[in-house]
N, C-alpha and C. Protein backbone atom coordinates (compact mmCIF):
# COMPACT_ATOMS: atom_id res chain seq x y z
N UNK A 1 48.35 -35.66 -58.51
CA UNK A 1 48.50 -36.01 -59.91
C UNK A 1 47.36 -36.96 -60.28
N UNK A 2 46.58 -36.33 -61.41
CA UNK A 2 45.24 -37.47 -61.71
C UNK A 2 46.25 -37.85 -62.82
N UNK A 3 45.57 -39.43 -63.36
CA UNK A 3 46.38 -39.95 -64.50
C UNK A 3 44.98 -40.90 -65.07
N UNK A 4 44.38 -40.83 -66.07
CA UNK A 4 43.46 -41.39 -66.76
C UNK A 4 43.98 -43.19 -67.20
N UNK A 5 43.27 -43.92 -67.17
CA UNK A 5 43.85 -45.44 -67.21
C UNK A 5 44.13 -44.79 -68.98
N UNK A 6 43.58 -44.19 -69.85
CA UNK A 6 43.76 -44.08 -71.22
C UNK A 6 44.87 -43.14 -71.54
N UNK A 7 45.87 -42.73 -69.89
CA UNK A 7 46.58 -41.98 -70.47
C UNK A 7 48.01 -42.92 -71.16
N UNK A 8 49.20 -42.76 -71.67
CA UNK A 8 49.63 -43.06 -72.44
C UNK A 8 51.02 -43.87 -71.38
N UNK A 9 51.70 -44.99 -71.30
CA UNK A 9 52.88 -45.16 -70.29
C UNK A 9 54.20 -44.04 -70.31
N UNK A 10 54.26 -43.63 -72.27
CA UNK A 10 55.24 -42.89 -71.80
C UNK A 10 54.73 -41.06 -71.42
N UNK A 11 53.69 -40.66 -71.24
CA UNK A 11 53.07 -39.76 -70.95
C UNK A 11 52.64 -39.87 -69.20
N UNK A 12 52.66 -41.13 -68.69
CA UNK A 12 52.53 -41.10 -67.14
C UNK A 12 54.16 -40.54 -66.54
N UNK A 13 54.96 -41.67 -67.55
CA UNK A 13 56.54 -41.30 -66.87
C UNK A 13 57.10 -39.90 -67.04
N UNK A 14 56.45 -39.25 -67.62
CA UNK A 14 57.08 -37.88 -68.26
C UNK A 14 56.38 -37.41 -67.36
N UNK A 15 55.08 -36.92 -66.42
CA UNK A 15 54.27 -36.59 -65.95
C UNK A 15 54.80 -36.77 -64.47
N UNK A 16 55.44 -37.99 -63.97
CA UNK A 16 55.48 -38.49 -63.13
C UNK A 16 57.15 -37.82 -62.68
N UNK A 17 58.10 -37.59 -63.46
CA UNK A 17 59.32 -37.34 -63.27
C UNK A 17 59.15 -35.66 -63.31
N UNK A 18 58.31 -34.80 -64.01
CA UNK A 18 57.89 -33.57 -63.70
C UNK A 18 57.23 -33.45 -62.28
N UNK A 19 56.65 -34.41 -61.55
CA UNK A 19 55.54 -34.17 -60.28
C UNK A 19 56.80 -34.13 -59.36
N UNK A 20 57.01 -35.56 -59.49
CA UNK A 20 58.42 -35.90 -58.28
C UNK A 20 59.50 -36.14 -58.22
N UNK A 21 59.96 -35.20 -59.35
CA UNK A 21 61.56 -35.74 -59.88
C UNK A 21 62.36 -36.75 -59.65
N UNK A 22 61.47 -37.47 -60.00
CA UNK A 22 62.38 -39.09 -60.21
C UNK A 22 61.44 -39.82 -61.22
N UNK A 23 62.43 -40.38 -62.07
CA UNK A 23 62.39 -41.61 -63.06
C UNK A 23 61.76 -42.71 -62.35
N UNK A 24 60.20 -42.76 -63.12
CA UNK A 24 59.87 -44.64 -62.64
C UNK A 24 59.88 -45.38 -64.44
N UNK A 25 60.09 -46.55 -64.03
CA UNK A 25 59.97 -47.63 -64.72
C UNK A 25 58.70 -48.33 -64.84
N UNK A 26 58.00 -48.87 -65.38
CA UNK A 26 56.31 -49.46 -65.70
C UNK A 26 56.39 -50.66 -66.29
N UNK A 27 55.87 -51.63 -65.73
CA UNK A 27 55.83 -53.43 -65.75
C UNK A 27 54.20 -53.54 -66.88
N UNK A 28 53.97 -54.36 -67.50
CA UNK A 28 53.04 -54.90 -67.89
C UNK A 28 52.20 -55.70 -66.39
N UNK A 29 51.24 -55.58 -65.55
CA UNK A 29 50.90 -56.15 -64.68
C UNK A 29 51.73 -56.51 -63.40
N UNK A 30 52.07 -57.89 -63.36
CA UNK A 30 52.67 -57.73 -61.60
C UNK A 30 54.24 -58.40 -62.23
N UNK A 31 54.61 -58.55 -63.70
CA UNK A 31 55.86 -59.31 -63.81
C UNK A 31 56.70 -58.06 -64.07
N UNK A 32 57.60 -58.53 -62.94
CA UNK A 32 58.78 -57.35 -63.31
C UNK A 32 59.77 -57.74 -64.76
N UNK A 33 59.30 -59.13 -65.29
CA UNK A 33 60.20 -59.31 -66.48
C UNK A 33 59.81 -59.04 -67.72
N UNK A 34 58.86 -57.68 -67.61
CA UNK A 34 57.89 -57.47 -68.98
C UNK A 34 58.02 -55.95 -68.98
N UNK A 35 58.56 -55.12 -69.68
CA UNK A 35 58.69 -53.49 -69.50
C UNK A 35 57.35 -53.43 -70.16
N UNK A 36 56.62 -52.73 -69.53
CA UNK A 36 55.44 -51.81 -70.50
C UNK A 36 55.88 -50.77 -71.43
N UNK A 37 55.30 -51.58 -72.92
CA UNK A 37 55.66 -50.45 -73.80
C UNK A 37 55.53 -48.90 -73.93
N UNK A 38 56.04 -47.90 -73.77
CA UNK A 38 55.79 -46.77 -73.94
C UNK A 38 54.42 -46.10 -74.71
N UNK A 39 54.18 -46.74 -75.64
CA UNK A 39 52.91 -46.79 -76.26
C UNK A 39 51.46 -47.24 -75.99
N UNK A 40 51.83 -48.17 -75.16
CA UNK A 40 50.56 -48.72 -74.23
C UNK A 40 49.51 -47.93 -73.39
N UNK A 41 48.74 -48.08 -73.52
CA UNK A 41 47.88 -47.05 -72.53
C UNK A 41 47.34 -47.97 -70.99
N UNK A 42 48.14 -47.21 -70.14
CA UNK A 42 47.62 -47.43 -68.47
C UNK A 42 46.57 -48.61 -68.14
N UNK A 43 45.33 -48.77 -68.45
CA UNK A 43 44.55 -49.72 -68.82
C UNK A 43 44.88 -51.11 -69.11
N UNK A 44 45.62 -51.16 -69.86
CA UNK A 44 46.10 -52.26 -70.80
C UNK A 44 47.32 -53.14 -70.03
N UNK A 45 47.96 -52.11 -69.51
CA UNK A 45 49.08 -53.01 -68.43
C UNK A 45 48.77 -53.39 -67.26
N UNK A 46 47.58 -52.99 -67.29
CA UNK A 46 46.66 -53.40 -65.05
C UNK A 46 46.11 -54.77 -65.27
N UNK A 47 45.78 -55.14 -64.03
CA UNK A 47 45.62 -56.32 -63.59
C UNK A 47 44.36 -56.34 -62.68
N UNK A 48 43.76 -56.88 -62.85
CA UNK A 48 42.97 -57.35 -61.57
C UNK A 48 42.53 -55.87 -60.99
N UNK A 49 42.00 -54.71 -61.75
CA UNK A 49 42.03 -53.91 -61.23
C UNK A 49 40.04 -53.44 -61.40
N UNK A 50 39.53 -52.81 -60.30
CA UNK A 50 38.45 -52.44 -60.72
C UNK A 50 38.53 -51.09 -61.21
N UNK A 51 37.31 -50.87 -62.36
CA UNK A 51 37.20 -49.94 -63.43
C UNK A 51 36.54 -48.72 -63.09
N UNK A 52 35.25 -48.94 -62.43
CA UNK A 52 35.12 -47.39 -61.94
C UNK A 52 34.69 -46.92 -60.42
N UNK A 53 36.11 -47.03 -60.20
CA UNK A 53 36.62 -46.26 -59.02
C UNK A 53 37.58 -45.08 -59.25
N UNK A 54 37.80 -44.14 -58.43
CA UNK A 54 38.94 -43.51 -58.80
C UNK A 54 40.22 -44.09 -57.42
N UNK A 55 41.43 -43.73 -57.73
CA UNK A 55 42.44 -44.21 -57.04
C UNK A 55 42.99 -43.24 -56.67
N UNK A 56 43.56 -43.58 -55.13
CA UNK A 56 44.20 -42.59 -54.79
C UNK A 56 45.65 -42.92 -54.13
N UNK A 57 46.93 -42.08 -54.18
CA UNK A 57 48.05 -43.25 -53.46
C UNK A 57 48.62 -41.58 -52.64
N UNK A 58 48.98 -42.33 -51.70
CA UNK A 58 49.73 -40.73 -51.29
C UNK A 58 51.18 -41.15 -50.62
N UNK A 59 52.13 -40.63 -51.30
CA UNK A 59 53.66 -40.89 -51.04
C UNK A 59 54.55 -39.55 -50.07
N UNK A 60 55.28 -40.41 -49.33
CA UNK A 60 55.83 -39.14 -48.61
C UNK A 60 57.45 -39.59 -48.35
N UNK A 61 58.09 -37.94 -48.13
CA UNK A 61 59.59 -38.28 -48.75
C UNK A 61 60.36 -38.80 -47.51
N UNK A 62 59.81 -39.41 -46.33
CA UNK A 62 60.09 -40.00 -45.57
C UNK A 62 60.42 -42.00 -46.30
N UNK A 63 59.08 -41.84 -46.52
CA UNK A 63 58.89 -43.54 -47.10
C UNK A 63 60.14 -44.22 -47.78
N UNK A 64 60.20 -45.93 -47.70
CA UNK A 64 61.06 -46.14 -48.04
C UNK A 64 60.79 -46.11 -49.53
N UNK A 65 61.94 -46.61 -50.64
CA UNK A 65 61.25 -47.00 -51.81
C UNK A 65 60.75 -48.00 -52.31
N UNK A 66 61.00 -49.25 -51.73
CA UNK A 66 60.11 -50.32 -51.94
C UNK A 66 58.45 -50.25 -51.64
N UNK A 67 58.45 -49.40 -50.29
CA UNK A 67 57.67 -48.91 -49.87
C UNK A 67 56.55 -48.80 -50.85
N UNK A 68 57.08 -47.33 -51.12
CA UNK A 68 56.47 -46.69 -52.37
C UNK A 68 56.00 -47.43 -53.73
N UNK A 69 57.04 -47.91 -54.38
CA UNK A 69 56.77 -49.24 -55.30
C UNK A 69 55.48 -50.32 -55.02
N UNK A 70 55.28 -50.56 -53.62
CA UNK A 70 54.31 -51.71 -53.29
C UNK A 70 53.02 -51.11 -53.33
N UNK A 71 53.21 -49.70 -52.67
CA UNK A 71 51.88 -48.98 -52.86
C UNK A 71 51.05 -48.49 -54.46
N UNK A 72 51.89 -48.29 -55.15
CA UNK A 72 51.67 -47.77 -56.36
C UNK A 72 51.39 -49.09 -57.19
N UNK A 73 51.85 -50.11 -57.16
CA UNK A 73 51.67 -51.30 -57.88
C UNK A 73 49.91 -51.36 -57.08
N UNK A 74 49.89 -51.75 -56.19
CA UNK A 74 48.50 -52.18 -55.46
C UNK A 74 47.39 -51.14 -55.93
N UNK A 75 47.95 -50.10 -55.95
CA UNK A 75 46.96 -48.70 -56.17
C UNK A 75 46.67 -48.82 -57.72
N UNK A 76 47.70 -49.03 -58.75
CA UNK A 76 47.37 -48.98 -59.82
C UNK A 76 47.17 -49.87 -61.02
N UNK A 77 48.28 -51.06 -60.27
CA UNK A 77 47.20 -52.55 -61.14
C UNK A 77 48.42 -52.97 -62.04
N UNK A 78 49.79 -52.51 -62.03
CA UNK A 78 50.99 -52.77 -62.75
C UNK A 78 52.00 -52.71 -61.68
N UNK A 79 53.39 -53.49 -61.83
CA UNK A 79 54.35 -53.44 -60.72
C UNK A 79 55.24 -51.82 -61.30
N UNK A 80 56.30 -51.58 -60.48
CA UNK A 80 56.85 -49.99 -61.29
C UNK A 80 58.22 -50.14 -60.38
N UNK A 81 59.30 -50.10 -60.42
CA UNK A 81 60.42 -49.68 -60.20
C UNK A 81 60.39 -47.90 -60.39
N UNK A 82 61.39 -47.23 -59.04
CA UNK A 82 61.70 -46.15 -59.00
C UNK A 82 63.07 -46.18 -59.27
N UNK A 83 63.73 -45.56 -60.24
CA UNK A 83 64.82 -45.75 -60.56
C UNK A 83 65.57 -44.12 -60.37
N UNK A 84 67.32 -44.48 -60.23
CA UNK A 84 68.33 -43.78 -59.92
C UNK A 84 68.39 -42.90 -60.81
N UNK A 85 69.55 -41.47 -61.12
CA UNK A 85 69.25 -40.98 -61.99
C UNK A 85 70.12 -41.61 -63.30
N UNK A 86 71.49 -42.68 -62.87
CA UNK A 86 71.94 -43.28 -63.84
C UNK A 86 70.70 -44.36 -64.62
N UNK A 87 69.89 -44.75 -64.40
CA UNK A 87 68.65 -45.48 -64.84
C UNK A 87 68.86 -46.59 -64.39
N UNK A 88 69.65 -47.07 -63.12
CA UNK A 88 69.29 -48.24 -62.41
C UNK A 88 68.39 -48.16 -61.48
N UNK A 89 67.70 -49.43 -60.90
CA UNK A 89 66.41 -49.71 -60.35
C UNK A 89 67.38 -49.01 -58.73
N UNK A 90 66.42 -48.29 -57.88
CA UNK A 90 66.75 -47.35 -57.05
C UNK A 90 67.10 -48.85 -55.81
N UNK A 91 67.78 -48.46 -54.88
CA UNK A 91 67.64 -49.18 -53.64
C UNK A 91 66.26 -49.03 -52.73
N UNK A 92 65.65 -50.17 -52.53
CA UNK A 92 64.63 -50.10 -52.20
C UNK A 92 64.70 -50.35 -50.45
N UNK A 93 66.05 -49.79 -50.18
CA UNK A 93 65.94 -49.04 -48.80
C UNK A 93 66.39 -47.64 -48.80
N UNK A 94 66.35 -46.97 -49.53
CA UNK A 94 66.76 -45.51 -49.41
C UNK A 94 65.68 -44.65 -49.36
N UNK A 95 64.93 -43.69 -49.14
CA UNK A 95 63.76 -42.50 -48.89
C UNK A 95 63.88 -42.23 -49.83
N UNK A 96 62.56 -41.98 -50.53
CA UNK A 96 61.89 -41.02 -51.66
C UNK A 96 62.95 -39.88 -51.18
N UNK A 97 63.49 -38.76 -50.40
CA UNK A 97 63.59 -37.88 -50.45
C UNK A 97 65.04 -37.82 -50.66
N UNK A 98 65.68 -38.99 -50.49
CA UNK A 98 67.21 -39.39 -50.47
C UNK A 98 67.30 -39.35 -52.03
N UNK A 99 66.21 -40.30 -52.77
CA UNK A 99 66.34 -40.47 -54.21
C UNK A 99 66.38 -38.93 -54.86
N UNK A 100 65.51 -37.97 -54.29
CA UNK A 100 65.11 -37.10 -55.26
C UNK A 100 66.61 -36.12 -55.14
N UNK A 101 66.91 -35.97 -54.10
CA UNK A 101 68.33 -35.42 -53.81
C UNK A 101 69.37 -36.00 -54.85
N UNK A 102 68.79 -37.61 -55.11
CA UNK A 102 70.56 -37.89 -55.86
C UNK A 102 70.11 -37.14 -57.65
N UNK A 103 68.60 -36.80 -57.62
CA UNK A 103 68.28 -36.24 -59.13
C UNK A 103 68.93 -34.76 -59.12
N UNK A 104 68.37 -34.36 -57.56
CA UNK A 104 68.79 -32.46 -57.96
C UNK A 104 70.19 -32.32 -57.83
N UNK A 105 71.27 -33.59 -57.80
CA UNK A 105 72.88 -33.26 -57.50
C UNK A 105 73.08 -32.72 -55.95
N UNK A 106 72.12 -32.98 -55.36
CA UNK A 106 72.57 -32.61 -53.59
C UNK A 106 72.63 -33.75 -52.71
N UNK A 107 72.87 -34.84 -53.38
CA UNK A 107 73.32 -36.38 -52.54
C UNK A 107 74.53 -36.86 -53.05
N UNK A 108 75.58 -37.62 -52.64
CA UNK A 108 76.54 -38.32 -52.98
C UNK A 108 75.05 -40.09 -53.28
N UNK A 109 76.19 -40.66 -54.53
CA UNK A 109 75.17 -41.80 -54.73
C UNK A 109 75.61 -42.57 -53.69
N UNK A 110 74.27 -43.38 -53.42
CA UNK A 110 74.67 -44.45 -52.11
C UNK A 110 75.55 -45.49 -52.37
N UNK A 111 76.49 -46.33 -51.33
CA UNK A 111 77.23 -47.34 -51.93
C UNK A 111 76.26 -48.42 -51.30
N UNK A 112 76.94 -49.68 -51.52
CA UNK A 112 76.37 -50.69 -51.40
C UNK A 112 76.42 -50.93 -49.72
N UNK A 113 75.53 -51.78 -49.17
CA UNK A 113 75.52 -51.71 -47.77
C UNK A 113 76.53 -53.24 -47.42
N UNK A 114 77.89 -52.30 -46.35
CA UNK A 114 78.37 -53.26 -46.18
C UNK A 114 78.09 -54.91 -45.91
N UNK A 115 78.65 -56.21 -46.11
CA UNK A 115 78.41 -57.66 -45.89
C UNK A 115 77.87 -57.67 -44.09
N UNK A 116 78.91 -57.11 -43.19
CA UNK A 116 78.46 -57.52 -41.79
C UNK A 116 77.60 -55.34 -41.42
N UNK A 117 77.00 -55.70 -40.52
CA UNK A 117 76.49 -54.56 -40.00
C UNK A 117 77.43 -53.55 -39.53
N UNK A 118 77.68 -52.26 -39.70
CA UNK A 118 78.57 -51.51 -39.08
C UNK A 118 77.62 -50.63 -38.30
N UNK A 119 78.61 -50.01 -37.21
CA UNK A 119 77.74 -48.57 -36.77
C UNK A 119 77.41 -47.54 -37.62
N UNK A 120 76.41 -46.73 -36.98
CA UNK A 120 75.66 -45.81 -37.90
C UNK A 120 76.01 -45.54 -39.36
N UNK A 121 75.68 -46.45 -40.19
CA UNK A 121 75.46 -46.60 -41.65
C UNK A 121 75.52 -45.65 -42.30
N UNK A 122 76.06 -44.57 -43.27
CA UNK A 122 75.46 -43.68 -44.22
C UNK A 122 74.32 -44.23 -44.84
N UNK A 123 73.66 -43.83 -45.47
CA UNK A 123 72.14 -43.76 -46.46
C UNK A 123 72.84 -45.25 -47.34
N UNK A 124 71.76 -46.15 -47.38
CA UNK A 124 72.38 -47.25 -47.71
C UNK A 124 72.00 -47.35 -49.25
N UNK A 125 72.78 -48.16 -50.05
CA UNK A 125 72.50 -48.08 -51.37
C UNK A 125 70.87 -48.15 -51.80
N UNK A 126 71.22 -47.27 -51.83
CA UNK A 126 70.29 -46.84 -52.05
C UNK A 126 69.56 -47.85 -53.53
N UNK A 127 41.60 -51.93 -63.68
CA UNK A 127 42.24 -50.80 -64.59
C UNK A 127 41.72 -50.79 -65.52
N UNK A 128 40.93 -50.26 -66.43
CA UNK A 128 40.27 -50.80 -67.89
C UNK A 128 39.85 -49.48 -68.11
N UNK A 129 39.18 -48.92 -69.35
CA UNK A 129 38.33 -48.04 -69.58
C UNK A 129 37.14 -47.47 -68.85
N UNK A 130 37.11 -46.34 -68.13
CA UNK A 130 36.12 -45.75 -67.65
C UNK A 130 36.51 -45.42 -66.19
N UNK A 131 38.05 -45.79 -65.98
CA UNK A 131 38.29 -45.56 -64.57
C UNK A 131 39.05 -44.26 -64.33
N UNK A 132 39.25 -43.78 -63.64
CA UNK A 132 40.15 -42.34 -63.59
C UNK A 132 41.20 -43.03 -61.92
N UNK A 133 42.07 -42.48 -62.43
CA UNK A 133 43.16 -43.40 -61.10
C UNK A 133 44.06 -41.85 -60.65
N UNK A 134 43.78 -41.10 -59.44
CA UNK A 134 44.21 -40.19 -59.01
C UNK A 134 45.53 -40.32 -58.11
N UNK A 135 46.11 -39.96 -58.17
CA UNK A 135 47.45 -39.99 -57.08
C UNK A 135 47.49 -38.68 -56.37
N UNK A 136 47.69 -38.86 -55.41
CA UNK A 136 47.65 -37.81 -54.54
C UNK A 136 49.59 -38.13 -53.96
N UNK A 137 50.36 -37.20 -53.68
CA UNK A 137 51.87 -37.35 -53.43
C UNK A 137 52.04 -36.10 -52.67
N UNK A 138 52.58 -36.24 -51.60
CA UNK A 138 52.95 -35.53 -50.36
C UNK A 138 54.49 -34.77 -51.00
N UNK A 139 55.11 -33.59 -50.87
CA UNK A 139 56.35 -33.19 -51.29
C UNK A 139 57.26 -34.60 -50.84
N UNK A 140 58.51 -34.69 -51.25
CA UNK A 140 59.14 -35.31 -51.11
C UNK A 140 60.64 -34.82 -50.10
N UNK A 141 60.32 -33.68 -49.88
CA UNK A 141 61.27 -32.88 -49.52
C UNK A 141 60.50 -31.82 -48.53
């Protein structure tokens, strides 16, 4: 998936939930207490990012999701939550491939991970103008 820093936030998420069927969320820079407006263009919400390079991130449906989140923030210059398909922020110990399952209806949703440790756990609850920022993403499945 190439994504132009001038492409649009709500045109990455639409783009991004067609590539890897899952819903992300988009920060203004590194504060998770700032949603990037839908209207904003890619560019405008990065940080500290250099301009002409191209970027590349490559995700695989093994990875955890924080995982994933840390890479994509670093790669692209804004923080991003991967979110559930109810639109809460995903558990950022569950697999990209666990998440995409709870989108296609072939996962039960995760519960919360018990207070003390039990044996074998189920799946636990789960930049500026002129740059071109490429993502490269491994199936998830």
């Amino acid at each position: 998936m190439k994504v132009s820093p001038t492409t649009k936030v709500s045109t990455f998420k639409q783009r991004f939930r067609e590539e890897f069927g899952v819903d992300i969320k988009c920060h203004k820079g590194n504060s998770l207490g700032h949603i990037a407006d839908d209207d904003a263009k890619l560019f405008e919400i990065c940080t500290k990012q250099e301009h002409e390079r191209d970027f590349k991130l490559e995700l695989h449906g093994n990875q955890k999701v924080g995982t994933a989140e840390e890479d994509i923030a670093a790669s692209l210059g804004f923080k991003v939550q991967l979110l559930a398909p109810d639109g809460s922020n995903a558990s950022n110990s569950m697999t990209l491939s666990d998440l995409r399952k709870m989108y296609d209806g072939g996962g039960e949703k995760p519960s919360k991970p018990a207070a003390a440790p039990e044996a074998a756990a189920t799946t636990e609850k789960a930049g500026k103008s002129g740059c071109l920022i490429g993502l490269i993403f491994a199936p998830f499945i």
